[in-house]
Protein backbone atom coordinates (compact mmCIF):
# COMPACT_ATOMS: atom_id res chain seq x y z
CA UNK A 1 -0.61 26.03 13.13
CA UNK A 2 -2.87 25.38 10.09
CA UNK A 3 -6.42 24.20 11.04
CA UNK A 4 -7.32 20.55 10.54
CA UNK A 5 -9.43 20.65 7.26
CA UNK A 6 -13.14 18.88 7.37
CA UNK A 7 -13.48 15.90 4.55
CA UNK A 8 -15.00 16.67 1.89
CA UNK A 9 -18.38 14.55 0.42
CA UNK A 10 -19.48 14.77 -2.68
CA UNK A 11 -22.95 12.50 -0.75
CA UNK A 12 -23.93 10.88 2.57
CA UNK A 13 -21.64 7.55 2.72
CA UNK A 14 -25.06 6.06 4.08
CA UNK A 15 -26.77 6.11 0.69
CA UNK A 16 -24.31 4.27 -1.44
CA UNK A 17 -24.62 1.25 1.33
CA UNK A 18 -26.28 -1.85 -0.40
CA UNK A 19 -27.44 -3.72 2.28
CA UNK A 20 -27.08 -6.87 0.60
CA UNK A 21 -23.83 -6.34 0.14
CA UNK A 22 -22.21 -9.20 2.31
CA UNK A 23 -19.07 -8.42 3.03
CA UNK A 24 -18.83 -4.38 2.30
CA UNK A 25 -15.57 -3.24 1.22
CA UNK A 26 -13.84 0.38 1.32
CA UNK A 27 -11.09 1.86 -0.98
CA UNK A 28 -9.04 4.19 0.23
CA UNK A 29 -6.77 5.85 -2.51
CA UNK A 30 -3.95 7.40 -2.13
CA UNK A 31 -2.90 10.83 -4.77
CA UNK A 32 -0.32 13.33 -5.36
CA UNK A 33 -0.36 15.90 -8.16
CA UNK A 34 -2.19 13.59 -11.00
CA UNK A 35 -5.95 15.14 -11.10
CA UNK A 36 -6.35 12.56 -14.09
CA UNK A 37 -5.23 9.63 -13.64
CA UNK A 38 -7.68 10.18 -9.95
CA UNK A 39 -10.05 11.13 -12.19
CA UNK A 40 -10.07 7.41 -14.27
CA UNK A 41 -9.24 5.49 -11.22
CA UNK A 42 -12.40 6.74 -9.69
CA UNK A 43 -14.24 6.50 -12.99
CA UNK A 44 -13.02 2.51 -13.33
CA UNK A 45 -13.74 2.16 -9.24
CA UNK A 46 -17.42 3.71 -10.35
CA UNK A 47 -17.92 0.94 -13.00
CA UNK A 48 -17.49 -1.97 -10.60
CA UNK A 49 -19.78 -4.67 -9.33
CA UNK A 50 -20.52 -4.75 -6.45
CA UNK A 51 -19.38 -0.66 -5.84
CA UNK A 52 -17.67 -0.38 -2.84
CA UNK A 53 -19.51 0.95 0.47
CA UNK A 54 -16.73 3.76 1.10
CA UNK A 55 -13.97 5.11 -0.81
CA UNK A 56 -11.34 7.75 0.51
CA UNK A 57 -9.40 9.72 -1.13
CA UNK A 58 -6.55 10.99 0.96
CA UNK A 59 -4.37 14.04 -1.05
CA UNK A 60 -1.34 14.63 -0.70
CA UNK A 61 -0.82 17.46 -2.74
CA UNK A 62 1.40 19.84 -2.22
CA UNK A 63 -0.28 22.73 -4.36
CA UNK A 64 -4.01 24.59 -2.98
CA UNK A 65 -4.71 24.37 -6.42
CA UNK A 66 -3.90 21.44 -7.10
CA UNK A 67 -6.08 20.02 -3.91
CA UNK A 68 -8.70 21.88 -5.33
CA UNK A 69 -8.83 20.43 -8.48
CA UNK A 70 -8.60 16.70 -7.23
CA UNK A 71 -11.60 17.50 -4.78
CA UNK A 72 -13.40 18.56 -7.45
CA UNK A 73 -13.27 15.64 -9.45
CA UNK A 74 -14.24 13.45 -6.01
CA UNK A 75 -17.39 15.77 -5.99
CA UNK A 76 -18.02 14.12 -9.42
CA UNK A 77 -18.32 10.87 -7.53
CA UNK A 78 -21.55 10.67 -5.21
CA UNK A 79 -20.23 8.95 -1.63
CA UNK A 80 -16.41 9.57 -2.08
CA UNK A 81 -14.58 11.13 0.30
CA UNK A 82 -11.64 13.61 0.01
CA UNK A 83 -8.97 14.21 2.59
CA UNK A 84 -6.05 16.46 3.04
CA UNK A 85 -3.31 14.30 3.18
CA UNK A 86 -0.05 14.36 5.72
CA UNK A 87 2.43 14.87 3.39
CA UNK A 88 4.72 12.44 5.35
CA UNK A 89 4.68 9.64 2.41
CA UNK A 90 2.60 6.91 0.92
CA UNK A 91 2.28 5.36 4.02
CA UNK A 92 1.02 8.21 6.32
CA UNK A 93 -1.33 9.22 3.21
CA UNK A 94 -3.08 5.53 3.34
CA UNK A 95 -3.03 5.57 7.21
CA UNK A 96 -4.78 9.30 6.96
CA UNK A 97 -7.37 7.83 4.48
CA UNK A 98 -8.34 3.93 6.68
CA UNK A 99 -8.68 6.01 10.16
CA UNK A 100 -11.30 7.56 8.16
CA UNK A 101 -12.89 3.96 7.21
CA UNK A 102 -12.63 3.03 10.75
CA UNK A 103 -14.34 5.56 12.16
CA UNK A 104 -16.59 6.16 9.60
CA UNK A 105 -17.86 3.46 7.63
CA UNK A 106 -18.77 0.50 10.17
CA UNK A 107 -20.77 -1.35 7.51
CA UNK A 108 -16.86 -2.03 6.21
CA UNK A 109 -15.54 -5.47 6.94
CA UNK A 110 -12.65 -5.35 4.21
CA UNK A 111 -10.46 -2.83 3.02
CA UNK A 112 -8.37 -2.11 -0.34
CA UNK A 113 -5.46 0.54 -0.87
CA UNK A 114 -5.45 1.92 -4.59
CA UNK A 115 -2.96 4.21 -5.64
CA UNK A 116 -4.17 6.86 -8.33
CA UNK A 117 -2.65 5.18 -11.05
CA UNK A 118 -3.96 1.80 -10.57
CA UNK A 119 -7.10 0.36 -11.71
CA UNK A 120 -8.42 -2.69 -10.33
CA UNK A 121 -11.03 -5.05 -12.26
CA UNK A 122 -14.34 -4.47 -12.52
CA UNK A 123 -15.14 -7.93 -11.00
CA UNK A 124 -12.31 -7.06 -8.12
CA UNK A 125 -15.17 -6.90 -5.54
CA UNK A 126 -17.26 -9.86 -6.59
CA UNK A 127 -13.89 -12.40 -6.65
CA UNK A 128 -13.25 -11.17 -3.71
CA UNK A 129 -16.67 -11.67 -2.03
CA UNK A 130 -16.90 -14.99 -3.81
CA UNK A 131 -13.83 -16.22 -2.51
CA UNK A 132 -14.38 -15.14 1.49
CA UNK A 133 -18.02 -16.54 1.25
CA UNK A 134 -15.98 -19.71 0.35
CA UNK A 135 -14.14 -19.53 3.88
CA UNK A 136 -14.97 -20.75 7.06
CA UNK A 137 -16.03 -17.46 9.20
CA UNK A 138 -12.75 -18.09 11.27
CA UNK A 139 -10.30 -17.75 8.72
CA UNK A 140 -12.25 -14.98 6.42
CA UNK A 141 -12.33 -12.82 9.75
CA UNK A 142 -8.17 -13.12 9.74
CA UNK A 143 -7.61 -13.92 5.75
CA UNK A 144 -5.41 -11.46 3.46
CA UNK A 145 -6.49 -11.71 -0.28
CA UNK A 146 -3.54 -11.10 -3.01
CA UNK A 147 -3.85 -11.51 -6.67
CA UNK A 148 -0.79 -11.63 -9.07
CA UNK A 149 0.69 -9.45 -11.59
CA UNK A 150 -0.47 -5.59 -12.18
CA UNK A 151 0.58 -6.12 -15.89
CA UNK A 152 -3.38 -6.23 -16.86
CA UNK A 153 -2.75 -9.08 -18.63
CA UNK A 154 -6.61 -11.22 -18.74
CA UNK A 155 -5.41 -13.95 -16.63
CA UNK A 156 -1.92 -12.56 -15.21
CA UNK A 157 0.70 -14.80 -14.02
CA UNK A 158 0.37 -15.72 -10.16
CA UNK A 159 2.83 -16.80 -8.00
CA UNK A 160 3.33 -17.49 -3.82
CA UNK A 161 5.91 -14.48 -3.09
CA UNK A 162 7.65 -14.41 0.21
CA UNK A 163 10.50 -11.43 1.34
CA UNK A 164 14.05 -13.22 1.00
CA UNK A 165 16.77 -12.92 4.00
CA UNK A 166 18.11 -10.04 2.00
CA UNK A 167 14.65 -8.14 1.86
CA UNK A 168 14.28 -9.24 -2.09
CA UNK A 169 11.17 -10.29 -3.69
CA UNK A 170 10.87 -14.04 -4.39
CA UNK A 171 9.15 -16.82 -5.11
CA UNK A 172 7.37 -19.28 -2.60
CA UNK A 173 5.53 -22.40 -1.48
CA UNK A 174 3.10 -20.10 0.29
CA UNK A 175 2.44 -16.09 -0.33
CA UNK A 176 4.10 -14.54 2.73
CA UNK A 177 3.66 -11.33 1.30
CA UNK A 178 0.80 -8.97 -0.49
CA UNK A 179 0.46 -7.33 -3.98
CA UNK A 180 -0.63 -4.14 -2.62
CA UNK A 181 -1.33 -3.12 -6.00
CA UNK A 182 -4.38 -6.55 -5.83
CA UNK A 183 -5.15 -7.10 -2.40
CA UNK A 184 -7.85 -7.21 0.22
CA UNK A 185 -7.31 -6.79 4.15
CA UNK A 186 -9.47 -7.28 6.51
CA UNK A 187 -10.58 -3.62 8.12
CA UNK A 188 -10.14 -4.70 11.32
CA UNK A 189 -6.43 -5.39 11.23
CA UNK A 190 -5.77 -1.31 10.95
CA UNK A 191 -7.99 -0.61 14.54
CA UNK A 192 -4.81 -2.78 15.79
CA UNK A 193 -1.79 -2.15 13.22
CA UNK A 194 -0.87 0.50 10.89
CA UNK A 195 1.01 1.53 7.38
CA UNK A 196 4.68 1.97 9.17
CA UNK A 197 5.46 5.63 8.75
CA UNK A 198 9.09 5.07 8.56
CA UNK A 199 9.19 3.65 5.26
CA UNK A 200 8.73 6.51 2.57
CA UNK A 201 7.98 4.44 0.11
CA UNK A 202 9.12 0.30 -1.20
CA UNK A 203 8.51 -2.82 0.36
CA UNK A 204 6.01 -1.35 3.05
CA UNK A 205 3.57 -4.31 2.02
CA UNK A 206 5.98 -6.94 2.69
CA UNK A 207 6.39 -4.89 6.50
CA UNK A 208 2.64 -5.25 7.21
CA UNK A 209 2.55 -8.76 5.42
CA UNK A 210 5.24 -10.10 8.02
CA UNK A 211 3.94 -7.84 11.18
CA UNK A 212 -0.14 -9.26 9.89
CA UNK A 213 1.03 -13.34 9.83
CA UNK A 214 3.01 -13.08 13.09
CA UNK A 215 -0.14 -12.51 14.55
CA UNK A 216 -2.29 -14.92 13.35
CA UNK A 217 -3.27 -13.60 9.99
CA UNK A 218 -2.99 -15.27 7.07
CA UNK A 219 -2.53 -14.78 3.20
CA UNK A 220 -4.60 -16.53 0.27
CA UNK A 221 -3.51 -16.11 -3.14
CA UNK A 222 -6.64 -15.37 -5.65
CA UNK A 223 -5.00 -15.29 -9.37
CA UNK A 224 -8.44 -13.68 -10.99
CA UNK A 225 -7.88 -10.84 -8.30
CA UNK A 226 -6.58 -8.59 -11.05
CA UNK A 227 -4.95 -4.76 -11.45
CA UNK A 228 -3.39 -2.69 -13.89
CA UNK A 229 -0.63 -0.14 -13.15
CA UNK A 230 -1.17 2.42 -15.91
CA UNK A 231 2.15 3.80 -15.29
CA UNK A 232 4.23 1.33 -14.39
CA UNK A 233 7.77 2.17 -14.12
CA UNK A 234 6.66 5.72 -13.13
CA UNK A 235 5.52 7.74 -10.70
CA UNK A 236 5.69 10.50 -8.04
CA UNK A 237 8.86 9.42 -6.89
CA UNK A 238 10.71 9.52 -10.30
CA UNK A 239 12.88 6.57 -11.26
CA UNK A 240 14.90 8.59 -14.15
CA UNK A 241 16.46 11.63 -12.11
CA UNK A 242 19.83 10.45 -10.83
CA UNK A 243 21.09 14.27 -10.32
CA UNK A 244 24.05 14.40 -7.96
CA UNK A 245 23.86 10.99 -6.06
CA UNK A 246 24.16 8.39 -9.46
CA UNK A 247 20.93 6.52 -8.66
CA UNK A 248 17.39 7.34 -9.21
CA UNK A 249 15.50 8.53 -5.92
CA UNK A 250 12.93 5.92 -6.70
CA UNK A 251 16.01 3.57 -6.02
CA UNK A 252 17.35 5.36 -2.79
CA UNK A 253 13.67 5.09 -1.50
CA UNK A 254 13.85 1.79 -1.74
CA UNK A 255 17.14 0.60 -0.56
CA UNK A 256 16.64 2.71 2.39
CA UNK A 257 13.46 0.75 3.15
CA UNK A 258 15.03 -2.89 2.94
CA UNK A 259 17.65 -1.86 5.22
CA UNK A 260 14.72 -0.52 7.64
CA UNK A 261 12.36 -3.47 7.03
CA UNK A 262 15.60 -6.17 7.33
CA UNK A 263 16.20 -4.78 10.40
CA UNK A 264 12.85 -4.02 12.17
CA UNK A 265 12.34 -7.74 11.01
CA UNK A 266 15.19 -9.76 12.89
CA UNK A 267 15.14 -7.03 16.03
CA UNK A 268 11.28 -6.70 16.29
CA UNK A 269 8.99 -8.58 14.30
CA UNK A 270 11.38 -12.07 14.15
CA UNK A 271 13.96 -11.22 16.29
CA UNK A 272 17.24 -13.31 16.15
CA UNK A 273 20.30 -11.73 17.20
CA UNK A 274 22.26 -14.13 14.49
CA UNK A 275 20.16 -12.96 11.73
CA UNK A 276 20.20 -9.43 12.63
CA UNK A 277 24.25 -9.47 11.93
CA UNK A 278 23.95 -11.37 9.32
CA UNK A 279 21.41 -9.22 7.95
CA UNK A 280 23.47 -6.27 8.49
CA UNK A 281 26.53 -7.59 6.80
CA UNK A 282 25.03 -9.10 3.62
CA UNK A 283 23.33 -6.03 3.32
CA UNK A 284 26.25 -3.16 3.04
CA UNK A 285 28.42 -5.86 1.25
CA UNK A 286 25.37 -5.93 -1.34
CA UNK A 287 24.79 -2.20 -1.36
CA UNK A 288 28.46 -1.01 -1.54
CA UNK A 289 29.10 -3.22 -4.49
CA UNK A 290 25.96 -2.09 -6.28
CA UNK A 291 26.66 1.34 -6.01
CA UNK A 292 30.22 1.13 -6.53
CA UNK A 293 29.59 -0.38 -9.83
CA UNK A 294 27.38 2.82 -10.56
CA UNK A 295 30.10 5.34 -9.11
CA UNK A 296 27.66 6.10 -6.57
CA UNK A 297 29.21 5.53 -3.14
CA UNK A 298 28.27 8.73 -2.50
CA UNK A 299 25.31 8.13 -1.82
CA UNK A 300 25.39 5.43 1.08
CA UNK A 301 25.20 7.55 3.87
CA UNK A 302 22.40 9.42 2.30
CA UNK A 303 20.41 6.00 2.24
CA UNK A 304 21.44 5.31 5.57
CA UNK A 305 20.15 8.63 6.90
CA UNK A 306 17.11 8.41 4.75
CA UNK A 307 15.87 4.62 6.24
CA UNK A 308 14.85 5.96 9.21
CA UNK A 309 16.84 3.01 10.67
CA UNK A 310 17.26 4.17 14.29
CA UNK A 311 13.09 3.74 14.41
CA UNK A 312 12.97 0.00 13.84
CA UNK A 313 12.34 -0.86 17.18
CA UNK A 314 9.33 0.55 17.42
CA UNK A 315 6.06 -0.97 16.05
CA UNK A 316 3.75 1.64 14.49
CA UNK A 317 0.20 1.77 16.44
């Protein structure tokens, strides 16, 4: 059994706390085999005002030398943080990197979750604190902050999204769901609920969003809460390869996970025995035509297997 490897600080966390700094926030960011683009998230994360109190980086890494290489860039960083990662998925790797927050930055009220390749504004922090100052202490204990678009754009479009019956992306009267890319959580929701394992990757902010409301939490859209995704269309998971299967993994990932979230949603979180069928039924009929029309019925048993479906009872703690 390999030993559990010790964090690795380029400072104290202690002596990047402002103590003025009403709320405190944490980062934790999330990395696989890009030592770069860490390298200018964490050099655009350095520029901002307020800085955060704590920032993680949790690695997942595959390669020593790669792991090596990323830590030493983090060393370049006085106060941030480098962990091994799991090497379970995006969602283990962010749950690896906020137990650290939890037990190790108290001054932390509110947390963010950056991947590598995403750069938030360099007024992120101070919209943020503007807006929750604006609250009454009630609701900015239990509030969810989302901005709009990652496009970068100055003043990017901004709409309400909710998570359609068919697990699709839509617009709404209300945001029901987070742009995890431009969003701040309150810490304290993660000492209760987690990043749900299960899902490998797609549509595991809409999971939390829907888990985080049932219980009282709620979500306020900020529009000048703004990120850019410098590789948008890209990414660990590649979207190009189809190899034997006709679709792109990115896209198996993430028709496996709206299966899994559709039905951990109507058995667990909102559970309705009429939905749950109907659910199940508009889903296949979707997902056989839309592989059929890409000669890919191959792979729906693949997806199936890959969706972790069987664990959808079970809320992650």
């Amino acid at each position: 059994m390999n030993a559990v490897p010790k964090p690795v600080e380029s400072a104290r966390l202690d002596a990047r706390v402002d103590p003025s700094a009403t709320p405190a926030f944490a980062v934790c960011i999330t990395t696989m085999n890009r030592t770069a683009t860490l390298a200018a998230c964490l050099d655009n994360l350095a520029s901002g005002t307020p800085r955060a109190a704590c920032i993680v980086v949790s690695d997942d890494s595959p390669d020593p030398t790669v792991r090596a290489a990323n830590a030493a860039v983090v060393a370049q960083h006085p106060g941030v943080v480098w962990l091994e990662g799991p090497r379970r998925g995006v969602c283990a790797n962010r749950n690896n990197a906020v137990r650290y927050c939890l037990a190790h930055a108290p001054q932390c009220r509110y947390v963010s979750f950056v991947d590598d390749d995403v750069q938030i504004a360099h007024d992120f922090f101070s919209v943020a604190r503007a807006r929750l100052d604006a609250l009454p202490l009630e609701r900015r204990q239990r509030v969810m902050l989302t901005g709009g678009s990652s496009s970068g754009a100055a003043q990017p479009e901004c709409h309400p999204v909710r998570l359609s019956f068919a697990g699709y992306f839509m617009a709404a009267d209300e945001p029901q769901c987070v742009n995890i890319h431009a969003a701040v959580f309150p810490l304290a929701l993660f000492s209760t609920d987690s990043w749900d394992e299960n899902i490998f990757f797609g549509v595991e902010d809409a999971e939390l969003s829907l888990r985080a409301l049932k219980k009282g939490y709620s979500i306020e859209l900020v529009p000048a809460l703004r990120a850019v995704d410098t590789m948008p269309g890209t990414g660990v998971i590649d979207n190009a390869s189809r190899g034997a299967r006709g679709i792109s993994v990115y896209r198996q990932h993430c028709e496996a996970a709206r299966l899994y979230v559709g039905v951990k949603r109507y058995r667990v979180i909102d559970p309705s025995l009429v939905k749950y069928v109907a659910f199940i039924t508009t889903y296949f009929a979707h997902l056989t035509l839309y592989l059929a029309k890409r000669r890919a019925l191959s792979s729906l048993v693949p997806i199936v297997r890959m969706s972790n479906v069987r664990r959808a009872a079970t809320l992650p703690r």
